[in-house]
PDB file of N, CA and C in Angstrom:
ATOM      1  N   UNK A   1       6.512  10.626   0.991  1.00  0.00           N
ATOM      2  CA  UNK A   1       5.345   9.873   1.424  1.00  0.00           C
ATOM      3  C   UNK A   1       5.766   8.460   1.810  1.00  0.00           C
ATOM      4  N   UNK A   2       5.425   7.900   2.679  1.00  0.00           N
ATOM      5  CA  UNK A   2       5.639   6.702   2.940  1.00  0.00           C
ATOM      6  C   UNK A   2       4.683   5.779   2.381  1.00  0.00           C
ATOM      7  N   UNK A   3       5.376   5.070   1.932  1.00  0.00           N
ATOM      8  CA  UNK A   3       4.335   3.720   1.451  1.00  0.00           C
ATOM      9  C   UNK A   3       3.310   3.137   1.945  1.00  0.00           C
ATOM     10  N   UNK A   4       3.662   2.576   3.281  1.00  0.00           N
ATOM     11  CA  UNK A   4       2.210   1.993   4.016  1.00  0.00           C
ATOM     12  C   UNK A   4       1.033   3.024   3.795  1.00  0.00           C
ATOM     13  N   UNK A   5       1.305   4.564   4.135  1.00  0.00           N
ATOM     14  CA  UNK A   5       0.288   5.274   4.270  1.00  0.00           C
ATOM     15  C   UNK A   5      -0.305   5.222   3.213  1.00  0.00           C
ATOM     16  N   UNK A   6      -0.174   4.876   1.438  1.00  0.00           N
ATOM     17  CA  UNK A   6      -0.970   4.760   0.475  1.00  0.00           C
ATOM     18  C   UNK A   6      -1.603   3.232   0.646  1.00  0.00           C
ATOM     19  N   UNK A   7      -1.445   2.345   1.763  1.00  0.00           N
ATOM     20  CA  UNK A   7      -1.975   1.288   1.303  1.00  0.00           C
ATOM     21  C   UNK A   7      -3.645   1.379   2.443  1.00  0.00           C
ATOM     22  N   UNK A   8      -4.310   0.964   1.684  1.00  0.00           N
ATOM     23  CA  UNK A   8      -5.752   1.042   2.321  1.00  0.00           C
ATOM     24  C   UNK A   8      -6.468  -0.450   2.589  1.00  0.00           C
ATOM     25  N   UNK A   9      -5.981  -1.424   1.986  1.00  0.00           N
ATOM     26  CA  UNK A   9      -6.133  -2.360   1.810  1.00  0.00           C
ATOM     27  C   UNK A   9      -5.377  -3.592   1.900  1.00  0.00           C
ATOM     28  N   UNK A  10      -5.504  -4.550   1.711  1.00  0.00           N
ATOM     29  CA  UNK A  10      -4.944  -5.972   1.752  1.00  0.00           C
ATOM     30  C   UNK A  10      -5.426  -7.023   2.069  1.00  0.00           C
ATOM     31  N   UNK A  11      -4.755  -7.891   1.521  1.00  0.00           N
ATOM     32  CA  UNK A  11      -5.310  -9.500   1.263  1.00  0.00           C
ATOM     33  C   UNK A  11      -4.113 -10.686   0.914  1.00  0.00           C
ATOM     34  N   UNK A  12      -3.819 -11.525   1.969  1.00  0.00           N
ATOM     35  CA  UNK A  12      -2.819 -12.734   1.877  1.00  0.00           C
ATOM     36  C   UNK A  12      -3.170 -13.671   1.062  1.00  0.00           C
ATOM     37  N   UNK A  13      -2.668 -14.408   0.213  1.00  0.00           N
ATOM     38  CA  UNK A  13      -2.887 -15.279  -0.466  1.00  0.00           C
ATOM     39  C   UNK A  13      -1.862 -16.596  -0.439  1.00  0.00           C
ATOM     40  N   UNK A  14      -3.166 -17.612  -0.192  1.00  0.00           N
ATOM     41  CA  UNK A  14      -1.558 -18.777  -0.318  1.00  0.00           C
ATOM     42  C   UNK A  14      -1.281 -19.177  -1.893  1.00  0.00           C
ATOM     43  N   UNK A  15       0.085 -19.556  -1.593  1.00  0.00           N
ATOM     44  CA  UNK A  15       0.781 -20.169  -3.265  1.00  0.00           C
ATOM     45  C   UNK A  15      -0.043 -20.717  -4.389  1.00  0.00           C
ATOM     46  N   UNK A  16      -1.549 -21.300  -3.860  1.00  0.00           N
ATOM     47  CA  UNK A  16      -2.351 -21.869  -5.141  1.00  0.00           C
ATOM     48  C   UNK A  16      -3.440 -20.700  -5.379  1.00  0.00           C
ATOM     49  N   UNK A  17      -2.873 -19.608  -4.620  1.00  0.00           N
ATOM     50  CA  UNK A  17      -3.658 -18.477  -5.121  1.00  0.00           C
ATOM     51  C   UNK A  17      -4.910 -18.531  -4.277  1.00  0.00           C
ATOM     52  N   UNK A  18      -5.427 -19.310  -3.429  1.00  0.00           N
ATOM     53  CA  UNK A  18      -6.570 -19.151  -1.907  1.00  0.00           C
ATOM     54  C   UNK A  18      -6.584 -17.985  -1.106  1.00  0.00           C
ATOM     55  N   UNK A  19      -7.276 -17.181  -0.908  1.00  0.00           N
ATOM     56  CA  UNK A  19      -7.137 -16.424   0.396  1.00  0.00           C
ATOM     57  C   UNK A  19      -7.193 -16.570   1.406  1.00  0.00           C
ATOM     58  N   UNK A  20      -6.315 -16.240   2.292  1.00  0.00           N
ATOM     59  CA  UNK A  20      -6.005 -16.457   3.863  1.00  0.00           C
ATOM     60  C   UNK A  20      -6.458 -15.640   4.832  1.00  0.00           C
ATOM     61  N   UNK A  21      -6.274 -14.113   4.508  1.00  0.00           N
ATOM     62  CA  UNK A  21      -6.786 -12.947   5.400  1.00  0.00           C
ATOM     63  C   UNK A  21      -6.888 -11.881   4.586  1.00  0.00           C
ATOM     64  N   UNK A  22      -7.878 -11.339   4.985  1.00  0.00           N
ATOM     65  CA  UNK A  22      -8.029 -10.215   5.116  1.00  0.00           C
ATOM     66  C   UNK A  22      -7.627  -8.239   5.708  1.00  0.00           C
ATOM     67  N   UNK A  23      -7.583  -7.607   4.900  1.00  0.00           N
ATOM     68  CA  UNK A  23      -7.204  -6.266   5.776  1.00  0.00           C
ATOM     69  C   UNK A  23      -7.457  -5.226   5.387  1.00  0.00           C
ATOM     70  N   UNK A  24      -9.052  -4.683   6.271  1.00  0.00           N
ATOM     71  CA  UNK A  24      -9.266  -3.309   6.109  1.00  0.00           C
ATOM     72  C   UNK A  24      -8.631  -2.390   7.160  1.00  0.00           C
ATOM     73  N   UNK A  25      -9.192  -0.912   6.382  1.00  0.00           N
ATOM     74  CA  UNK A  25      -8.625   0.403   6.784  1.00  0.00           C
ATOM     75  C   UNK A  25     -10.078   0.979   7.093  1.00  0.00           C
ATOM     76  N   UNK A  26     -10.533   2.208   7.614  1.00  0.00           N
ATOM     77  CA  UNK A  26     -11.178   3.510   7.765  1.00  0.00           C
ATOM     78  C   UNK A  26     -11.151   4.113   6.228  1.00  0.00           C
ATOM     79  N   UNK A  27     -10.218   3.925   5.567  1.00  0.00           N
ATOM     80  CA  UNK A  27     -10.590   4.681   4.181  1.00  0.00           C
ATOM     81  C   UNK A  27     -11.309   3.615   3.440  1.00  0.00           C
ATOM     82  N   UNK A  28     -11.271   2.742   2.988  1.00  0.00           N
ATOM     83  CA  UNK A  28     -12.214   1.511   2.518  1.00  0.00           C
ATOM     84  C   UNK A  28     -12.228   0.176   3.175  1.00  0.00           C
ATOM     85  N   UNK A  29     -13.209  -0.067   3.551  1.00  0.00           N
ATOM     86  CA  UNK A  29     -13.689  -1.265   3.815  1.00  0.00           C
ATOM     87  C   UNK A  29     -14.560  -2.494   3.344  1.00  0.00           C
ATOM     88  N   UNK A  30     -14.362  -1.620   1.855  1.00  0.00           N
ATOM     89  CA  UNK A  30     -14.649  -2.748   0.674  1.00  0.00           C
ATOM     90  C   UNK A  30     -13.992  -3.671   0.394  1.00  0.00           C
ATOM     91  N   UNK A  31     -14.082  -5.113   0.260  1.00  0.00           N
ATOM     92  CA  UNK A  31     -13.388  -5.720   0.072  1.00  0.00           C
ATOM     93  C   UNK A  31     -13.687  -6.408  -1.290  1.00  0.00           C
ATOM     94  N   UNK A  32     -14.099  -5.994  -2.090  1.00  0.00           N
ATOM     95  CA  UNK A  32     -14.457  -6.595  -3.367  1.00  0.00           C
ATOM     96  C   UNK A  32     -13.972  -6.704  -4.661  1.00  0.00           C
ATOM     97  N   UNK A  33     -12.933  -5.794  -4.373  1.00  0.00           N
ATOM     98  CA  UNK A  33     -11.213  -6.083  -4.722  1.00  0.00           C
ATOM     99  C   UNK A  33     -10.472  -7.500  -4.755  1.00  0.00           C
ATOM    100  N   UNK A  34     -10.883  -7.851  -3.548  1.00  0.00           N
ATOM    101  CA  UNK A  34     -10.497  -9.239  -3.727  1.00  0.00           C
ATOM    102  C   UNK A  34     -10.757 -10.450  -4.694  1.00  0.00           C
ATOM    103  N   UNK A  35     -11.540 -10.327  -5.014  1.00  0.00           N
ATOM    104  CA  UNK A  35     -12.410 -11.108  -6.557  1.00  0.00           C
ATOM    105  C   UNK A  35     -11.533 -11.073  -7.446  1.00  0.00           C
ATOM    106  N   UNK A  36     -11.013  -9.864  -7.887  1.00  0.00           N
ATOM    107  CA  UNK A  36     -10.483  -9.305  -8.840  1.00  0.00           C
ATOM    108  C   UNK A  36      -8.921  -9.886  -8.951  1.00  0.00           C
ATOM    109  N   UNK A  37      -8.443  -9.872  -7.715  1.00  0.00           N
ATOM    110  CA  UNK A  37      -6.749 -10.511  -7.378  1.00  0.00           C
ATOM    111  C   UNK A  37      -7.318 -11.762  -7.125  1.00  0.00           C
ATOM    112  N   UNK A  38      -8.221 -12.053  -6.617  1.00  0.00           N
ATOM    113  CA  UNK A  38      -7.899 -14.047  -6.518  1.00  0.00           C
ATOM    114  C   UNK A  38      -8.474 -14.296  -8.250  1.00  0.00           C
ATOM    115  N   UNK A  39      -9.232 -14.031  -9.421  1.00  0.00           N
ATOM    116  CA  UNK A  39      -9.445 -14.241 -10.579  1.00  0.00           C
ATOM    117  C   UNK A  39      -7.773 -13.996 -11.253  1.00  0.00           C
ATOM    118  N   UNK A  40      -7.092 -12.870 -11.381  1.00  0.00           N
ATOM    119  CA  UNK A  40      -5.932 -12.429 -12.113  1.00  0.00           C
ATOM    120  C   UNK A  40      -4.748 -13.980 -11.357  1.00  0.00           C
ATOM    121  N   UNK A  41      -5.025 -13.599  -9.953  1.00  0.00           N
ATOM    122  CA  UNK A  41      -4.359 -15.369  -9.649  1.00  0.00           C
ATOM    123  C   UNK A  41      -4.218 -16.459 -10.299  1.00  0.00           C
ATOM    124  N   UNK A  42      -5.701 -16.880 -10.472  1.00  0.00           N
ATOM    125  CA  UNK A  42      -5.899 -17.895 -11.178  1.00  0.00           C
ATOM    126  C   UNK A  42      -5.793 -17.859 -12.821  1.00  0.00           C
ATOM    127  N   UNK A  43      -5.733 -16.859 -13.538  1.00  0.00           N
ATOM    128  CA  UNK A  43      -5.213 -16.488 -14.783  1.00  0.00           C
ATOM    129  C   UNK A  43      -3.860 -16.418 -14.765  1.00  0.00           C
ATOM    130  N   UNK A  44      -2.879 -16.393 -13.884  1.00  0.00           N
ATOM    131  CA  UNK A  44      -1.570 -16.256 -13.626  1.00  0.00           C
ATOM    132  C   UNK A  44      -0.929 -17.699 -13.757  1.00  0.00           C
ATOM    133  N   UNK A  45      -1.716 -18.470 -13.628  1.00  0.00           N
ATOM    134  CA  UNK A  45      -1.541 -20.024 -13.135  1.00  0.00           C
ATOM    135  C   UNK A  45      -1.774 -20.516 -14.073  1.00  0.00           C
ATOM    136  N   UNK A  46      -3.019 -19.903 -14.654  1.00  0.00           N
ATOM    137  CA  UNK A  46      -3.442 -20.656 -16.340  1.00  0.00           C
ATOM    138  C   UNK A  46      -2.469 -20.262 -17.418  1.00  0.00           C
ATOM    139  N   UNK A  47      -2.074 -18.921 -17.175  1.00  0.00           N
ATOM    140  CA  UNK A  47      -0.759 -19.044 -17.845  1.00  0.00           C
ATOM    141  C   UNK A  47       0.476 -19.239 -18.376  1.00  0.00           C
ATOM    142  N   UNK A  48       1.098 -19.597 -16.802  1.00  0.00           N
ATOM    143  CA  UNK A  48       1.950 -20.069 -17.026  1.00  0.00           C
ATOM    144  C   UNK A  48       2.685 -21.512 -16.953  1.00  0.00           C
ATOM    145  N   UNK A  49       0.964 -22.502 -16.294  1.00  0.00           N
ATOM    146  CA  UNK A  49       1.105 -24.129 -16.813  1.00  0.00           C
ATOM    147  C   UNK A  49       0.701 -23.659 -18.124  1.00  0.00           C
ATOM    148  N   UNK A  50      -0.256 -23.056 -19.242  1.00  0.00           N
ATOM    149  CA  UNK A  50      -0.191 -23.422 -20.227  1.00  0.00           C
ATOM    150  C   UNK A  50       0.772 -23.101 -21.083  1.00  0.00           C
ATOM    151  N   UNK A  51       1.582 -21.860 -20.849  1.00  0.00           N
ATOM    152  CA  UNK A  51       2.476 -21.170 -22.040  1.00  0.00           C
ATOM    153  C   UNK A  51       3.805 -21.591 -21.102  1.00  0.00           C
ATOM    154  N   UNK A  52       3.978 -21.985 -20.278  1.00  0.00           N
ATOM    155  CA  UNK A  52       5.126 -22.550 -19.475  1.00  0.00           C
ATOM    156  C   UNK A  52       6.338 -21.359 -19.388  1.00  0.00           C
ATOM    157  N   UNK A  53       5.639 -20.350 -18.723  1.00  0.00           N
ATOM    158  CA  UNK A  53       6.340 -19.047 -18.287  1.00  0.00           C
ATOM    159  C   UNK A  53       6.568 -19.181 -16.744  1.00  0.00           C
ATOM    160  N   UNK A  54       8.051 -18.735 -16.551  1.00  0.00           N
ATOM    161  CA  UNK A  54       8.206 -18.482 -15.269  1.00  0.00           C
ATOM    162  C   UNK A  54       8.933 -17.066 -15.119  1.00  0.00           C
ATOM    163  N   UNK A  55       9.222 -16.514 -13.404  1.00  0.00           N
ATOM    164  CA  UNK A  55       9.529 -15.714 -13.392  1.00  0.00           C
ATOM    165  C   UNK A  55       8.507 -14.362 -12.702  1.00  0.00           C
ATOM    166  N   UNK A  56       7.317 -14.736 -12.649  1.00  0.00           N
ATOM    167  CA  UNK A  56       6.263 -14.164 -11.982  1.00  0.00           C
ATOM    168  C   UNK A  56       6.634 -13.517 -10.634  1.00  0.00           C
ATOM    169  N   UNK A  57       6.903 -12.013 -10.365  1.00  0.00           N
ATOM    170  CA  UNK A  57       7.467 -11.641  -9.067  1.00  0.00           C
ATOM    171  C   UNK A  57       5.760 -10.367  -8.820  1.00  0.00           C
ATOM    172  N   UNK A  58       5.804  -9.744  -9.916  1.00  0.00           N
ATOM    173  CA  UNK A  58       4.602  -8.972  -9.088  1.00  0.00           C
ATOM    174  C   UNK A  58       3.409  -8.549 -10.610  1.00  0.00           C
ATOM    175  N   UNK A  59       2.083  -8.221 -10.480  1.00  0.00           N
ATOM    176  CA  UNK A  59       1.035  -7.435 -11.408  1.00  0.00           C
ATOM    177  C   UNK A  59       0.450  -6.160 -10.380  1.00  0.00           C
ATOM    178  N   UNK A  60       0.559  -5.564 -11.288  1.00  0.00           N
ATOM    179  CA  UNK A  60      -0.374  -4.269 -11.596  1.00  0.00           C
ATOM    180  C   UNK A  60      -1.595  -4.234 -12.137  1.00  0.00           C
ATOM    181  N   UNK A  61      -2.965  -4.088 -11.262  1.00  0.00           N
ATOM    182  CA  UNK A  61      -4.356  -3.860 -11.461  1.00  0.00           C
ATOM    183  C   UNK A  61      -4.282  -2.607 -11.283  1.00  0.00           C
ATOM    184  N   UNK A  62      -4.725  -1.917 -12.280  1.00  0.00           N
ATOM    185  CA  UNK A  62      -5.192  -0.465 -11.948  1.00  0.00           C
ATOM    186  C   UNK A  62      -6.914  -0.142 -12.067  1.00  0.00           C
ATOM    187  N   UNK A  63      -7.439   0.556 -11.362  1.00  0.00           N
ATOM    188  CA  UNK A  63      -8.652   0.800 -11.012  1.00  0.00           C
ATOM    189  C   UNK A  63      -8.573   2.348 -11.178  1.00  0.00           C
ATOM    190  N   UNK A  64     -10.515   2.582 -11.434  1.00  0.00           N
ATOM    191  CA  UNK A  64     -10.929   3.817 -11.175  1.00  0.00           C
ATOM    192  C   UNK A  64     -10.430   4.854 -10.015  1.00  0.00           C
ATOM    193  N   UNK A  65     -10.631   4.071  -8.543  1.00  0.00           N
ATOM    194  CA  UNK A  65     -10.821   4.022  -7.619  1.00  0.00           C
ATOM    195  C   UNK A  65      -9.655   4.229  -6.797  1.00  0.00           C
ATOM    196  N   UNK A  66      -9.114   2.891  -6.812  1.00  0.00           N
ATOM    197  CA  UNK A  66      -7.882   2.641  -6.520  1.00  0.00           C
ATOM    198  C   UNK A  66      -7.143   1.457  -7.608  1.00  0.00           C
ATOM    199  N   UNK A  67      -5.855   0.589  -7.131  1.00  0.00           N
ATOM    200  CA  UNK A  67      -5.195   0.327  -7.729  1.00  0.00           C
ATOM    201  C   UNK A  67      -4.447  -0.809  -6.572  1.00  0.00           C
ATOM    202  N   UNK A  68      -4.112  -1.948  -7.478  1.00  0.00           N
ATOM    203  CA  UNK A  68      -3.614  -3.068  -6.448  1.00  0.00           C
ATOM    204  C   UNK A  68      -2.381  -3.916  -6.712  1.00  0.00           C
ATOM    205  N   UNK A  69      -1.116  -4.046  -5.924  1.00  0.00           N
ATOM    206  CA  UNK A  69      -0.129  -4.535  -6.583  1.00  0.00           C
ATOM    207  C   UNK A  69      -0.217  -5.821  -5.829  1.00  0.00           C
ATOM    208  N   UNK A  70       0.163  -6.825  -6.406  1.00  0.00           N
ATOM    209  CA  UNK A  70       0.089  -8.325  -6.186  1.00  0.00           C
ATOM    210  C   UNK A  70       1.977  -8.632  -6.341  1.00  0.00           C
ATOM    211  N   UNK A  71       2.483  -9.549  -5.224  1.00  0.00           N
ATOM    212  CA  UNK A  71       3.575  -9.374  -4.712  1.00  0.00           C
ATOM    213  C   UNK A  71       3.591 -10.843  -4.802  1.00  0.00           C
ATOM    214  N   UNK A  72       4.585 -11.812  -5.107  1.00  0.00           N
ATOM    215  CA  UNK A  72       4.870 -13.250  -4.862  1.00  0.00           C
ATOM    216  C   UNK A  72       5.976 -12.796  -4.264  1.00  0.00           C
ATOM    217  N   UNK A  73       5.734 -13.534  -2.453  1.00  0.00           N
ATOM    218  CA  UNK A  73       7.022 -13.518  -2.081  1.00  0.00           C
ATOM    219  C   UNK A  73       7.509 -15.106  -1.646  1.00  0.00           C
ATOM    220  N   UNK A  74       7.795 -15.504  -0.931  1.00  0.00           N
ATOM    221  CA  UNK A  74       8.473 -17.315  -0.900  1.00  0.00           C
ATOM    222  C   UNK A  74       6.895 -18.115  -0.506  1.00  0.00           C
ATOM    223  N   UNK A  75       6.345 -17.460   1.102  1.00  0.00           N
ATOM    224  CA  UNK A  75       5.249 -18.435   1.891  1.00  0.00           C
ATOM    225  C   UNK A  75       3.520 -17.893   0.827  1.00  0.00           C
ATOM    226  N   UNK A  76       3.658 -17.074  -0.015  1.00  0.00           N
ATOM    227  CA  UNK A  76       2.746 -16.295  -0.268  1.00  0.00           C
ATOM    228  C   UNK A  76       2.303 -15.391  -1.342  1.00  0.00           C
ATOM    229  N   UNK A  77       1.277 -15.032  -1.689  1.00  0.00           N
ATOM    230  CA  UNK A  77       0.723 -13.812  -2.626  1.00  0.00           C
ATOM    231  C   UNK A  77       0.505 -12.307  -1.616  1.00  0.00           C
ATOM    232  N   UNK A  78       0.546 -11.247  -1.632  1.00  0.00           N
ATOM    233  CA  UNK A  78       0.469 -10.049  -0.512  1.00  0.00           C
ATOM    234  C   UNK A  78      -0.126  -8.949  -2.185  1.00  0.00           C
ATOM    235  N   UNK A  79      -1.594  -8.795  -1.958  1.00  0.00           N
ATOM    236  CA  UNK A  79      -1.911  -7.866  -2.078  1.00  0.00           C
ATOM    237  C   UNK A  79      -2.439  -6.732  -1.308  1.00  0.00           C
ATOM    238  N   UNK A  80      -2.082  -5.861  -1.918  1.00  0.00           N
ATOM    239  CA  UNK A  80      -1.640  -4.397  -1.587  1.00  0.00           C
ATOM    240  C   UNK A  80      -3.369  -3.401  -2.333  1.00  0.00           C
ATOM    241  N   UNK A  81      -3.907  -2.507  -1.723  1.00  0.00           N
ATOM    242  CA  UNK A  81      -4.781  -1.832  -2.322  1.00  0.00           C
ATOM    243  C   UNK A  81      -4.228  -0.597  -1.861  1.00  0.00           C
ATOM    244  N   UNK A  82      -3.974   0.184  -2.938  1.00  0.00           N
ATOM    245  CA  UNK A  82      -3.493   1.209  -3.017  1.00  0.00           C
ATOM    246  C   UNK A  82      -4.113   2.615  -3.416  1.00  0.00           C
ATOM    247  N   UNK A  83      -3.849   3.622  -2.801  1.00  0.00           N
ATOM    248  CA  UNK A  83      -4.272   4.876  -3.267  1.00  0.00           C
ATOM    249  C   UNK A  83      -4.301   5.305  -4.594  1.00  0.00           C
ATOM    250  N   UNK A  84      -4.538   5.754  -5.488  1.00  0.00           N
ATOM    251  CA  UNK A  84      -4.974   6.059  -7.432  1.00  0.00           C
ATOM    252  C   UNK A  84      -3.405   6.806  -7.166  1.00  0.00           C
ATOM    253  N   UNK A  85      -3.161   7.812  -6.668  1.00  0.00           N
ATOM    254  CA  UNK A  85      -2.425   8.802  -6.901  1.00  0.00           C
ATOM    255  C   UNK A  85      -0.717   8.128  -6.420  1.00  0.00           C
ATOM    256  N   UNK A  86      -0.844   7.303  -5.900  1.00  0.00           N
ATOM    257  CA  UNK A  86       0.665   7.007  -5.651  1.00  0.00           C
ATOM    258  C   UNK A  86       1.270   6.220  -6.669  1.00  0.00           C
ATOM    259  N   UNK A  87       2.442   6.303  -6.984  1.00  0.00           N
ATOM    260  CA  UNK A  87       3.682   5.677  -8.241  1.00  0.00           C
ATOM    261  C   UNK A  87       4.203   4.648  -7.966  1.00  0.00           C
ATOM    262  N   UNK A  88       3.328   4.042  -8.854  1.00  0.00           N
ATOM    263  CA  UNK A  88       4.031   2.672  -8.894  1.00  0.00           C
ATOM    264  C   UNK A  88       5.193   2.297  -9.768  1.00  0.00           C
ATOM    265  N   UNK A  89       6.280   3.011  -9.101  1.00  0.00           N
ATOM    266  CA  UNK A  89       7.749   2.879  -9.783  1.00  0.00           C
ATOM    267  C   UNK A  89       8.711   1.460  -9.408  1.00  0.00           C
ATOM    268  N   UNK A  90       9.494   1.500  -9.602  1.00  0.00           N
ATOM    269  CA  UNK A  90      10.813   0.807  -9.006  1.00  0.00           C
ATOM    270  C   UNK A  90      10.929   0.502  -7.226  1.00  0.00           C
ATOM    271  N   UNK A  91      11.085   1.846  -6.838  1.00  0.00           N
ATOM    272  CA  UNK A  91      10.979   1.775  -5.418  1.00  0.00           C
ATOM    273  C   UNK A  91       9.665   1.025  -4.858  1.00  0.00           C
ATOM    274  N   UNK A  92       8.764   1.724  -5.194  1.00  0.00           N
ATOM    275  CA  UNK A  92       7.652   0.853  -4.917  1.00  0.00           C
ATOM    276  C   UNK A  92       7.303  -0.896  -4.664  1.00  0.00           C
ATOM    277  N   UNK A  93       7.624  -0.878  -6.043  1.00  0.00           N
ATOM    278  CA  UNK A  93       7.571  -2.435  -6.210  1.00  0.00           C
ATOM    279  C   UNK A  93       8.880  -3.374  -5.405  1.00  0.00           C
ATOM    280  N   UNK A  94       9.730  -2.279  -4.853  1.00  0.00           N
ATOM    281  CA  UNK A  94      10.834  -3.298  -4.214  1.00  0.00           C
ATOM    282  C   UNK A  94      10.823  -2.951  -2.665  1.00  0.00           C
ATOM    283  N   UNK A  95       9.751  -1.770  -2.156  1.00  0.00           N
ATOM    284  CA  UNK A  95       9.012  -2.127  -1.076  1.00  0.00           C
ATOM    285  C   UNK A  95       8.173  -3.132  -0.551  1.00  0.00           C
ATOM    286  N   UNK A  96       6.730  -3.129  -1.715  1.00  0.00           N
ATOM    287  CA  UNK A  96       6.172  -4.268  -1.445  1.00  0.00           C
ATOM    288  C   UNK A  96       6.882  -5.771  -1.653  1.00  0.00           C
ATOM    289  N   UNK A  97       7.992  -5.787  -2.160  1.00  0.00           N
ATOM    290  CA  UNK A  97       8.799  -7.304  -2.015  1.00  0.00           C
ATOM    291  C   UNK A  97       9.032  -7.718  -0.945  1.00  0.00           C
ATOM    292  N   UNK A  98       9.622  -6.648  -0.074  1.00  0.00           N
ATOM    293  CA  UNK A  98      10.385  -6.881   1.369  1.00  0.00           C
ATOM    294  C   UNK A  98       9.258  -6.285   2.450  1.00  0.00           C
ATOM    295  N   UNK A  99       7.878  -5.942   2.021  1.00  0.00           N
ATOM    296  CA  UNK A  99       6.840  -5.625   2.990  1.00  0.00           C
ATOM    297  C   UNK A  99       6.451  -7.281   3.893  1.00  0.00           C
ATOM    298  N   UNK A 100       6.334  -7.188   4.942  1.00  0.00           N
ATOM    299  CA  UNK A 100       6.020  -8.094   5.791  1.00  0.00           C
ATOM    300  C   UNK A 100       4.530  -8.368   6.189  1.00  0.00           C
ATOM    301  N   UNK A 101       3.799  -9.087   5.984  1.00  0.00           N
ATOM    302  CA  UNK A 101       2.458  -9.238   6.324  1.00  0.00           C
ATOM    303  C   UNK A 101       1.980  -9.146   7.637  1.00  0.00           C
ATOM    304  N   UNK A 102       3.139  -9.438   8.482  1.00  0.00           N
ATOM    305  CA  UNK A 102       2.801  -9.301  10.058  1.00  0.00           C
ATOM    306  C   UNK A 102       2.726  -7.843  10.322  1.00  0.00           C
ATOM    307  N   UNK A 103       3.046  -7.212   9.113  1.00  0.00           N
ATOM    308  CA  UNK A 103       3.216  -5.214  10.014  1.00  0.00           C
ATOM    309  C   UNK A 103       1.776  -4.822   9.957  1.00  0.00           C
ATOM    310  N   UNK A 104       1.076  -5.881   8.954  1.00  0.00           N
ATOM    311  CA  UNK A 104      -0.647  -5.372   9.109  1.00  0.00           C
ATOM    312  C   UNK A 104      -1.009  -5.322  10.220  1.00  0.00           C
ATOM    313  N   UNK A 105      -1.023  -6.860  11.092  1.00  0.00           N
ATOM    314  CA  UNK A 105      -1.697  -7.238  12.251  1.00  0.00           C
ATOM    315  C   UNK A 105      -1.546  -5.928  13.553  1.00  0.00           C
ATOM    316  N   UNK A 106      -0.048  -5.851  12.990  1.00  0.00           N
ATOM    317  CA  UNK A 106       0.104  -4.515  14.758  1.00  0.00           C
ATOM    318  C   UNK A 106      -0.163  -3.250  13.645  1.00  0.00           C
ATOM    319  N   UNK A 107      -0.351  -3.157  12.649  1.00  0.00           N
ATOM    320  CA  UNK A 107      -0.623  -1.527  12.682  1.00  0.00           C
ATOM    321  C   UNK A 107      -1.794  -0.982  12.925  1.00  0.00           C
ATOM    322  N   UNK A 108      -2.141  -0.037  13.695  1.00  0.00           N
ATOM    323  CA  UNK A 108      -3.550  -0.038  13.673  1.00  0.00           C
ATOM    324  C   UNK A 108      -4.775   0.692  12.732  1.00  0.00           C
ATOM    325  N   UNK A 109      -4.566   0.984  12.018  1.00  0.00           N
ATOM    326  CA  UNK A 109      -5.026   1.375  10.588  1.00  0.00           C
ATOM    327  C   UNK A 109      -5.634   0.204  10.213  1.00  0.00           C
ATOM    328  N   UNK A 110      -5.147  -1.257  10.050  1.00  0.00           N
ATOM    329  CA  UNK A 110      -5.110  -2.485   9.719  1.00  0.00           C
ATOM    330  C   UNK A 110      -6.131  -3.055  10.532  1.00  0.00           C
ATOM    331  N   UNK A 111      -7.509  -3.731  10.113  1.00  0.00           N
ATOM    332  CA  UNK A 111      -8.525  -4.317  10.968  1.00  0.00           C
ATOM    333  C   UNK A 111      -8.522  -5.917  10.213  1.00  0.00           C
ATOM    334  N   UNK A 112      -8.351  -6.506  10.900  1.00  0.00           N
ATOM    335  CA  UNK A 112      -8.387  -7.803   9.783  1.00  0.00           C
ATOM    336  C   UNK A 112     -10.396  -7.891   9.673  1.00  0.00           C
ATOM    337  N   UNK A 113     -10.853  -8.336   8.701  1.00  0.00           N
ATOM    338  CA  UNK A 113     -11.921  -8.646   7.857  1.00  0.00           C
ATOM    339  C   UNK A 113     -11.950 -10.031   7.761  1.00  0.00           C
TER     340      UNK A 113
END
């Protein structure tokens, strides 16, 4: 299975955890997911100015529904809304590292919101 094809969703985030864009699919066009990753953001931040943790590369939200991996890469936050049934292993998570936000804009599955 290829990866993109489990992703249904997405949402850019800048470094203070803001959202930038948006990205629906034909399989959901809910975006209310997003609440959920810009809140865990801002708990990410409260955590680690208060307990002074670093090292933050990716979280795992899992849902009824679906399921969302949150990616820090250098310019950005890149969440991912994902299909229930796909594995979020190793490979996975070192896809979405090196996933590019520009492959949303030309894929056409990808509608920005």
């Amino acid at each position: 299975m290829l990866y993109s094809n489990a992703v249904v969703g997405a949402a850019i985030f800048d470094l203070n955890g803001l959202p930038k864009e948006y990205f629906t699919t034909p399989e959901d066009d809910d975006m209310s997911w997003v609440q959920t990753i810009f809140q865990a953001l801002g708990l990410r931040s409260l955590l680690m100015s208060s307990l002074q943790l670093e090292g933050f590369h990716h979280a795992t939200i899992l849902g009824t529904n679906y399921s969302a991996v949150v990616i820090k890469q250098k310019a950005h936050y890149v969440a991912l809304l994902i299909q229930p049934q796909t594995a979020i292993d190793a490979s996975f998570i070192e896809w979405t590292q090196t996933f590019e936000s520009g492959e949303l804009q030309s894929n056409p599955r990808f509608h920005l919101a």
